[in-house]
Structures are given as C-alpha cells and as structure tokens.
C-alpha atoms as a PDB file:
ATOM      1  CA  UNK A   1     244.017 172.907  69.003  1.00  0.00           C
ATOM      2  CA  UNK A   2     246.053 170.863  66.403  1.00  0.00           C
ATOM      3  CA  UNK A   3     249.823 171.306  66.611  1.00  0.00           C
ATOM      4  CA  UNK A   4     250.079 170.928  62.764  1.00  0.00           C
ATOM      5  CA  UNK A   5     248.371 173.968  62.123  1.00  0.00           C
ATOM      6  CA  UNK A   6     250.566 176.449  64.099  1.00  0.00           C
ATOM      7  CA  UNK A   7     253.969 174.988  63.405  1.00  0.00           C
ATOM      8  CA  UNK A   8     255.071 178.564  63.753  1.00  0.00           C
ATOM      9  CA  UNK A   9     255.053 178.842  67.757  1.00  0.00           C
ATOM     10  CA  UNK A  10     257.597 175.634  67.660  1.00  0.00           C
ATOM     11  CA  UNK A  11     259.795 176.950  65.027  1.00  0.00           C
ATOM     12  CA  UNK A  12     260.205 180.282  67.370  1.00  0.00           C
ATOM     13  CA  UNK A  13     261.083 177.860  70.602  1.00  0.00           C
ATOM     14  CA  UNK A  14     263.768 175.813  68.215  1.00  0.00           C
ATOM     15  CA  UNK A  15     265.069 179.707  67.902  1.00  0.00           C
ATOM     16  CA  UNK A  16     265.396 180.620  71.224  1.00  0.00           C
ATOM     17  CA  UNK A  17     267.105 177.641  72.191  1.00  0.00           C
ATOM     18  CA  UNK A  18     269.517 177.808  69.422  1.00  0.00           C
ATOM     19  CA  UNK A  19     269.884 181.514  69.641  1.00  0.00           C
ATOM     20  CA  UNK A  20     270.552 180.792  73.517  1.00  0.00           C
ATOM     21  CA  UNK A  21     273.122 178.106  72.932  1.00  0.00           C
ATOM     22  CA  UNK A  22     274.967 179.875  70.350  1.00  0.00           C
ATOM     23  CA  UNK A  23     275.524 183.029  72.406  1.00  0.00           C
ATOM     24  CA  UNK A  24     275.783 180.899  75.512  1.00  0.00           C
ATOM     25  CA  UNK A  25     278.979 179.596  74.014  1.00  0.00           C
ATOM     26  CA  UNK A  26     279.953 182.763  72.542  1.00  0.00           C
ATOM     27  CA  UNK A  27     279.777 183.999  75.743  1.00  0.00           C
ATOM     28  CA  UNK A  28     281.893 181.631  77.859  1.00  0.00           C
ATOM     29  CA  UNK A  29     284.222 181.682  74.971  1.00  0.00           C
ATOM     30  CA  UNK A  30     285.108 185.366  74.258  1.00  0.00           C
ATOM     31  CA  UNK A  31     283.375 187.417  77.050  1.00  0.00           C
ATOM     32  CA  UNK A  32     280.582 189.810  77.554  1.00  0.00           C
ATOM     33  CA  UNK A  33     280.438 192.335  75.630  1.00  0.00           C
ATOM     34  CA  UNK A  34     277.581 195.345  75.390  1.00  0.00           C
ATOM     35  CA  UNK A  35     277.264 194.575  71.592  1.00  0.00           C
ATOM     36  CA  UNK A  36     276.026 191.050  72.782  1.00  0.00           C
ATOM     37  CA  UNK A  37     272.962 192.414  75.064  1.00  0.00           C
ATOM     38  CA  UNK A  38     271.911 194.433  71.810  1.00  0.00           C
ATOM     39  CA  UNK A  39     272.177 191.862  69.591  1.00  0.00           C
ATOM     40  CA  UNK A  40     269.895 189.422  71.858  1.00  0.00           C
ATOM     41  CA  UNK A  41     267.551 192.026  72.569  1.00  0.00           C
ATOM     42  CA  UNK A  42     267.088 192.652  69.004  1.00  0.00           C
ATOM     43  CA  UNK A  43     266.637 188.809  68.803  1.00  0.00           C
ATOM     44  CA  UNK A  44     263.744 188.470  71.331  1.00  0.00           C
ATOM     45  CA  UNK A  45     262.065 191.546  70.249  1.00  0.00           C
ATOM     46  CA  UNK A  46     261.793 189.798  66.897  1.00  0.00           C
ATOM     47  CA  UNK A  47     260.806 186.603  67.832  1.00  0.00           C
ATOM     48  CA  UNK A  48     257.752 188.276  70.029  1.00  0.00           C
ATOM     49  CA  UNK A  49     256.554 190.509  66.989  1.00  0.00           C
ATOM     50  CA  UNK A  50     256.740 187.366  64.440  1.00  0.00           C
ATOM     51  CA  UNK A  51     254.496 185.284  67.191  1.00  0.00           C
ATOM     52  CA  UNK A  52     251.972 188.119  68.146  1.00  0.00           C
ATOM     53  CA  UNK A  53     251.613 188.947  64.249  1.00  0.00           C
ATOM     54  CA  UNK A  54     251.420 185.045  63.466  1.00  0.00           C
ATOM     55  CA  UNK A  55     248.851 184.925  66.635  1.00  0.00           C
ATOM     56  CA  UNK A  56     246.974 188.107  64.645  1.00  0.00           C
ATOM     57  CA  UNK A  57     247.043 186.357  61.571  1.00  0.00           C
ATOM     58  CA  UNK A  58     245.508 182.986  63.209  1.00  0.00           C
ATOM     59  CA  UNK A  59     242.906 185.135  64.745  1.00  0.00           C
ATOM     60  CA  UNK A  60     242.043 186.557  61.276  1.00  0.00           C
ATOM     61  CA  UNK A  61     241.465 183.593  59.499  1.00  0.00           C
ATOM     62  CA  UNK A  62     239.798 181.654  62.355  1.00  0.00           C
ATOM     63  CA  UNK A  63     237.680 183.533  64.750  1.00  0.00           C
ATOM     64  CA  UNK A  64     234.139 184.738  63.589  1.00  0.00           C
ATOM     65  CA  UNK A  65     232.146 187.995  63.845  1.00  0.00           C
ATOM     66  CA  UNK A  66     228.747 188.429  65.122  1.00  0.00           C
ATOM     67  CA  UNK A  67     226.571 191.364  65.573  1.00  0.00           C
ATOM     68  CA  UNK A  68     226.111 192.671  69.208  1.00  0.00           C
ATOM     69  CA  UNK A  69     223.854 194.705  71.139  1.00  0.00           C
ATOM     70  CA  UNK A  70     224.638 196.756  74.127  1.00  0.00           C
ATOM     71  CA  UNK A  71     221.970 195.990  76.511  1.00  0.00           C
ATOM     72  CA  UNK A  72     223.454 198.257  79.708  1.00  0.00           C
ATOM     73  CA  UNK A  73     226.376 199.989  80.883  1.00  0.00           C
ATOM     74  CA  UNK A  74     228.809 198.975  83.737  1.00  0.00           C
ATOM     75  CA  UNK A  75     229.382 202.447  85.675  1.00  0.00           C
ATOM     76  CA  UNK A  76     233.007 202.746  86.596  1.00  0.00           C
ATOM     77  CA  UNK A  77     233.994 203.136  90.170  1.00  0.00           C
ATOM     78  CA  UNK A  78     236.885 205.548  89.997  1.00  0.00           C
ATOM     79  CA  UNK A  79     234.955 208.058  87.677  1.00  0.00           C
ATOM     80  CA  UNK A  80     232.811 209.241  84.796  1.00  0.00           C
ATOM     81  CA  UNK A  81     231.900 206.659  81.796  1.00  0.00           C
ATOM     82  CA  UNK A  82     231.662 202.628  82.339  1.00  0.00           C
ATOM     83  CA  UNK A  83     232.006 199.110  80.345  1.00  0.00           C
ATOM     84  CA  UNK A  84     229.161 198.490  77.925  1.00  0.00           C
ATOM     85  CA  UNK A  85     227.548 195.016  78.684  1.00  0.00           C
ATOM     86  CA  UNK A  86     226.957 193.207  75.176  1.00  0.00           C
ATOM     87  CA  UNK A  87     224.771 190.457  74.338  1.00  0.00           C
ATOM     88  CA  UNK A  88     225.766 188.302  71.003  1.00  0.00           C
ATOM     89  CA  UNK A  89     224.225 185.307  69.216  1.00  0.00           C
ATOM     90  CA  UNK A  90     226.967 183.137  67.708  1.00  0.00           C
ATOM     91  CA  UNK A  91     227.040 181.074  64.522  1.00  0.00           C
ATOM     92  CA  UNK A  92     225.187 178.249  66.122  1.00  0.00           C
ATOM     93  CA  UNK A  93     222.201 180.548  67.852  1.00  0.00           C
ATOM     94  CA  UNK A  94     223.450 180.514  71.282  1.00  0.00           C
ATOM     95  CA  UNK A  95     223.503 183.694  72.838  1.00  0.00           C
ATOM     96  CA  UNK A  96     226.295 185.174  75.365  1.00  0.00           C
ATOM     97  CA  UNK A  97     226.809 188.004  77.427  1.00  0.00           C
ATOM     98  CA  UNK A  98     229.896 189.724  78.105  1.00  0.00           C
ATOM     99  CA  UNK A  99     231.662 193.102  79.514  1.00  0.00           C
ATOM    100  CA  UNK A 100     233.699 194.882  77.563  1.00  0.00           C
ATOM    101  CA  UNK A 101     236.251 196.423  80.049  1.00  0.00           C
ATOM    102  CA  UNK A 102     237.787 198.267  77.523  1.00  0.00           C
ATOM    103  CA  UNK A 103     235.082 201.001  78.025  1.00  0.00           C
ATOM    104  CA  UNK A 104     234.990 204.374  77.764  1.00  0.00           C
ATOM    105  CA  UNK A 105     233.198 208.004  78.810  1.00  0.00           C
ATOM    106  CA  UNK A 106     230.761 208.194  75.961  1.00  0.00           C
ATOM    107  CA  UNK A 107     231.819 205.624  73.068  1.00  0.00           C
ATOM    108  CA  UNK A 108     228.704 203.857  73.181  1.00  0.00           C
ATOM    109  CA  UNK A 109     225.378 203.904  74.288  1.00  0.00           C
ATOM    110  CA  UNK A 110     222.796 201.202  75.337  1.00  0.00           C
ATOM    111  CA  UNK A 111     220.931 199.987  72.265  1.00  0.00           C
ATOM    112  CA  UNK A 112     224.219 200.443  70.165  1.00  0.00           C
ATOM    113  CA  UNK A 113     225.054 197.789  67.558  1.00  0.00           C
ATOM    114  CA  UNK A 114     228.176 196.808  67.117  1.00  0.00           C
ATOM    115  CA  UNK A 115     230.100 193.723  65.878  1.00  0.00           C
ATOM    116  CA  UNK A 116     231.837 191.246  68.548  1.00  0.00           C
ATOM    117  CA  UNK A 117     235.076 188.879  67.353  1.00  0.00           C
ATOM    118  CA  UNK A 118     235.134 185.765  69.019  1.00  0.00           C
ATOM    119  CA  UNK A 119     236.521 181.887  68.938  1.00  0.00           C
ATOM    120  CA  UNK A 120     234.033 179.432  67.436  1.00  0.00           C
ATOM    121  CA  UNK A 121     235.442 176.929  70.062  1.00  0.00           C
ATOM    122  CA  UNK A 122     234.866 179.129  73.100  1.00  0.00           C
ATOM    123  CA  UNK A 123     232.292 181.562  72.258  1.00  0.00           C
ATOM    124  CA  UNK A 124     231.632 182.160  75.570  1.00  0.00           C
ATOM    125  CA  UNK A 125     234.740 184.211  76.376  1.00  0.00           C
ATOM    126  CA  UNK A 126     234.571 186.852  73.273  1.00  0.00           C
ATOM    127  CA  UNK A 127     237.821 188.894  73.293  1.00  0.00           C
ATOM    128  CA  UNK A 128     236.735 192.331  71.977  1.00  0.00           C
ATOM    129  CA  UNK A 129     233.983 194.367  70.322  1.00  0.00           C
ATOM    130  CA  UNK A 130     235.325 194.990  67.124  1.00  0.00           C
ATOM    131  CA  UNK A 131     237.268 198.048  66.661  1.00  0.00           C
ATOM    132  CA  UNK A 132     237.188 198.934  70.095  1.00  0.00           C
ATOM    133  CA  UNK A 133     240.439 196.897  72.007  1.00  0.00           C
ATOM    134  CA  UNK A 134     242.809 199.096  69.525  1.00  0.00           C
ATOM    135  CA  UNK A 135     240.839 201.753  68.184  1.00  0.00           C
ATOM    136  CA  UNK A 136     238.170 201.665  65.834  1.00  0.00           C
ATOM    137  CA  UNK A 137     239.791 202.750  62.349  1.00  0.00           C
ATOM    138  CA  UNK A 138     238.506 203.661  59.059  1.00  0.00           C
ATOM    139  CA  UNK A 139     239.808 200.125  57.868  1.00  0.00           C
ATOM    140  CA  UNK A 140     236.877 198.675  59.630  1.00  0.00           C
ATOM    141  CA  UNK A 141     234.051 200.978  58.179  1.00  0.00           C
ATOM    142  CA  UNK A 142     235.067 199.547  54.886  1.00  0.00           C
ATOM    143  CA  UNK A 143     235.176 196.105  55.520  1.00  0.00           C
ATOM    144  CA  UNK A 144     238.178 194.679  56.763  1.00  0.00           C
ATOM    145  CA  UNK A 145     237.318 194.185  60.435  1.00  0.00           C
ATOM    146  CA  UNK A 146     240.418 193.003  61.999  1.00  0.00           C
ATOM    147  CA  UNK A 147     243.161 195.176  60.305  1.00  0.00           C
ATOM    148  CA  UNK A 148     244.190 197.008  63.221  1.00  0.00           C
ATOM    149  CA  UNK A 149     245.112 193.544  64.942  1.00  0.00           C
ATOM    150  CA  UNK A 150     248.061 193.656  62.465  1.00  0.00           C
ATOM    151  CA  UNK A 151     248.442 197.236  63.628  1.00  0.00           C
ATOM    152  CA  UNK A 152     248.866 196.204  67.457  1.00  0.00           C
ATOM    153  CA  UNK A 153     250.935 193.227  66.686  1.00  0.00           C
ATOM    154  CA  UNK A 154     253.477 195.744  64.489  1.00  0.00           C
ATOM    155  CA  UNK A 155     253.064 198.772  66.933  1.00  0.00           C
ATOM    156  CA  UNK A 156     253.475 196.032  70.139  1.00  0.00           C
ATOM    157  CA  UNK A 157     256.940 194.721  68.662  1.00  0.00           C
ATOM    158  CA  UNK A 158     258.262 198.590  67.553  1.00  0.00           C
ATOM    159  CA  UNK A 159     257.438 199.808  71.241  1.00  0.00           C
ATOM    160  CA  UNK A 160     259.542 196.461  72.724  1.00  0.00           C
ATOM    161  CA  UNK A 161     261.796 197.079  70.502  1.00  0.00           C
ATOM    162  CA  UNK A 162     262.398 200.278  71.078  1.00  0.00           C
ATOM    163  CA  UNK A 163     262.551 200.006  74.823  1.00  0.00           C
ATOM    164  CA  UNK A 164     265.254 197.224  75.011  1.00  0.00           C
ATOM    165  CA  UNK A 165     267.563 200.035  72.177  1.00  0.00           C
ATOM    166  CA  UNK A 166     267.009 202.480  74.810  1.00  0.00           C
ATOM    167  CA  UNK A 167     267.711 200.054  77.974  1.00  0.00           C
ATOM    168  CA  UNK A 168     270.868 198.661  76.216  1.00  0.00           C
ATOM    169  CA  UNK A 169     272.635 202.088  74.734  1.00  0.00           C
ATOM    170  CA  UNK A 170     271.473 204.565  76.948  1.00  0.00           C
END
C-alpha cells in the first residue's frame, strides 16, 4: 500500500510519542496525579476512534461491492443456526468462496443474494457480507452500503471511551 495515501496513521504515531514525552516529563517533574490517567486516557481513546474512522473512511472509498450468493450453510457446533457459505465473482470475473462467521439462527437462507465488500487487492479474503458484521440498517436499503462502518468506528471509540471514564473515576 502507498504510504502517501494514508499519511493519517503516521500523524497519530508522531501523537503518541509527543503526547508520551510531554506527560513523561510532566510526570517526573510534578508527580502523578489521578487527573493525569484521565487526561491520557481521554488521549488514546481519541487517537483509536480518529484511526478506526480514518480506516472506515479508507474502506469506503477503496474496497468494492459484489453481489453474492449463499450456496450452503455452516451448522454451528454449540447450537441452533450456522455461517452462510457465500460464493462472489469480483470485478475481474474470478470467483471466491468464503464463510461468513458472523452467522446467525435464521438471517439467511441458501439461495439468498446478498452483496459482499471486499479489497480489490486481496479479493480472496472478503471481510463481510454487507450489512451483516454491524447490523444491516435501513441506510443500506437505500443505497449507501457502508454507512454503518462509520457507525462502528463512532460506537467502537464511545464504548472505549467510556470504559477508561469509568476505570479512571470510579
């Protein structure tokens, strides 16, 4: 992948080590204080959700869709429902195969269509079914296929967020 079109991974390691540095001195300098673990919590939590919504936003604008067709279901050991197994044909005609593990009692059926996001440079490792990894949502009936990535990336970074405010006043 070229570096000069995700400078925004680099930018967030200059921040960490800055960050670190700064309140490694501030540290040494005045003492630990409670206020200090808050504050770099807050820091990191940030710094994840800006990568895993700029990693959402590189996933929009990059990866393709193809249609899918569940050919058979994957029967789970510990109980009812299994994975469907999907077969897709990519933008170049190949065709792949793939579990979706991300399965459920009665979501789909075999013959279902359904639309599989994927990276044109490795087509043979698709990531999800679309709609399915986070929920299909009404966003993708309409048209907009990978909203609810910016929904997981936001939802992701308010949940670590909110468990390092708990860890750190509580």
């Amino acid at each position: 992948m070229n570096q000069l079109k995700r400078p925004l991974p680099h930018l967030l390691k200059a921040l960490f080590v800055c960050v670190g540095v700064a309140l490694a001195y501030w540290w040494i300098t005045d003492g630990v204080s409670p206020l200090s673990f808050f504050i770099l919590g807050g820091i990191v939590n940030y710094s994840a959700a800006a990568y895993f919504f700029q990693r959402a936003r590189y996933r929009i604008r990059t990866w393709k869709t193809a249609k899918g067709k569940i050919v058979d279901m994957e029967d789970f050991a510990d109980g009812p429902g299994g994975s469907p197994i999907v077969v897709f044909t990519d933008s170049h005609g190949r065709k792949y195969e793939f579990t979706n593990f991300m399965g459920g009692s009665n979501r789909y059926h075999v013959g279902s269509r359904v639309d599989v996001l994927y990276d044109p440079s490795r087509p043979e490792i698709p990531k999800s079914m679309t709609g399915r990894a986070f929920g299909r949502s009404r966003r993708s009936e309409l048209g907009q296929e990978h909203s609810s990535q910016f929904s997981h990336a936001l939802w992701l970074s308010v949940g670590m967020f909110s468990q390092n405010v708990f860890l750190n006043v509580f």
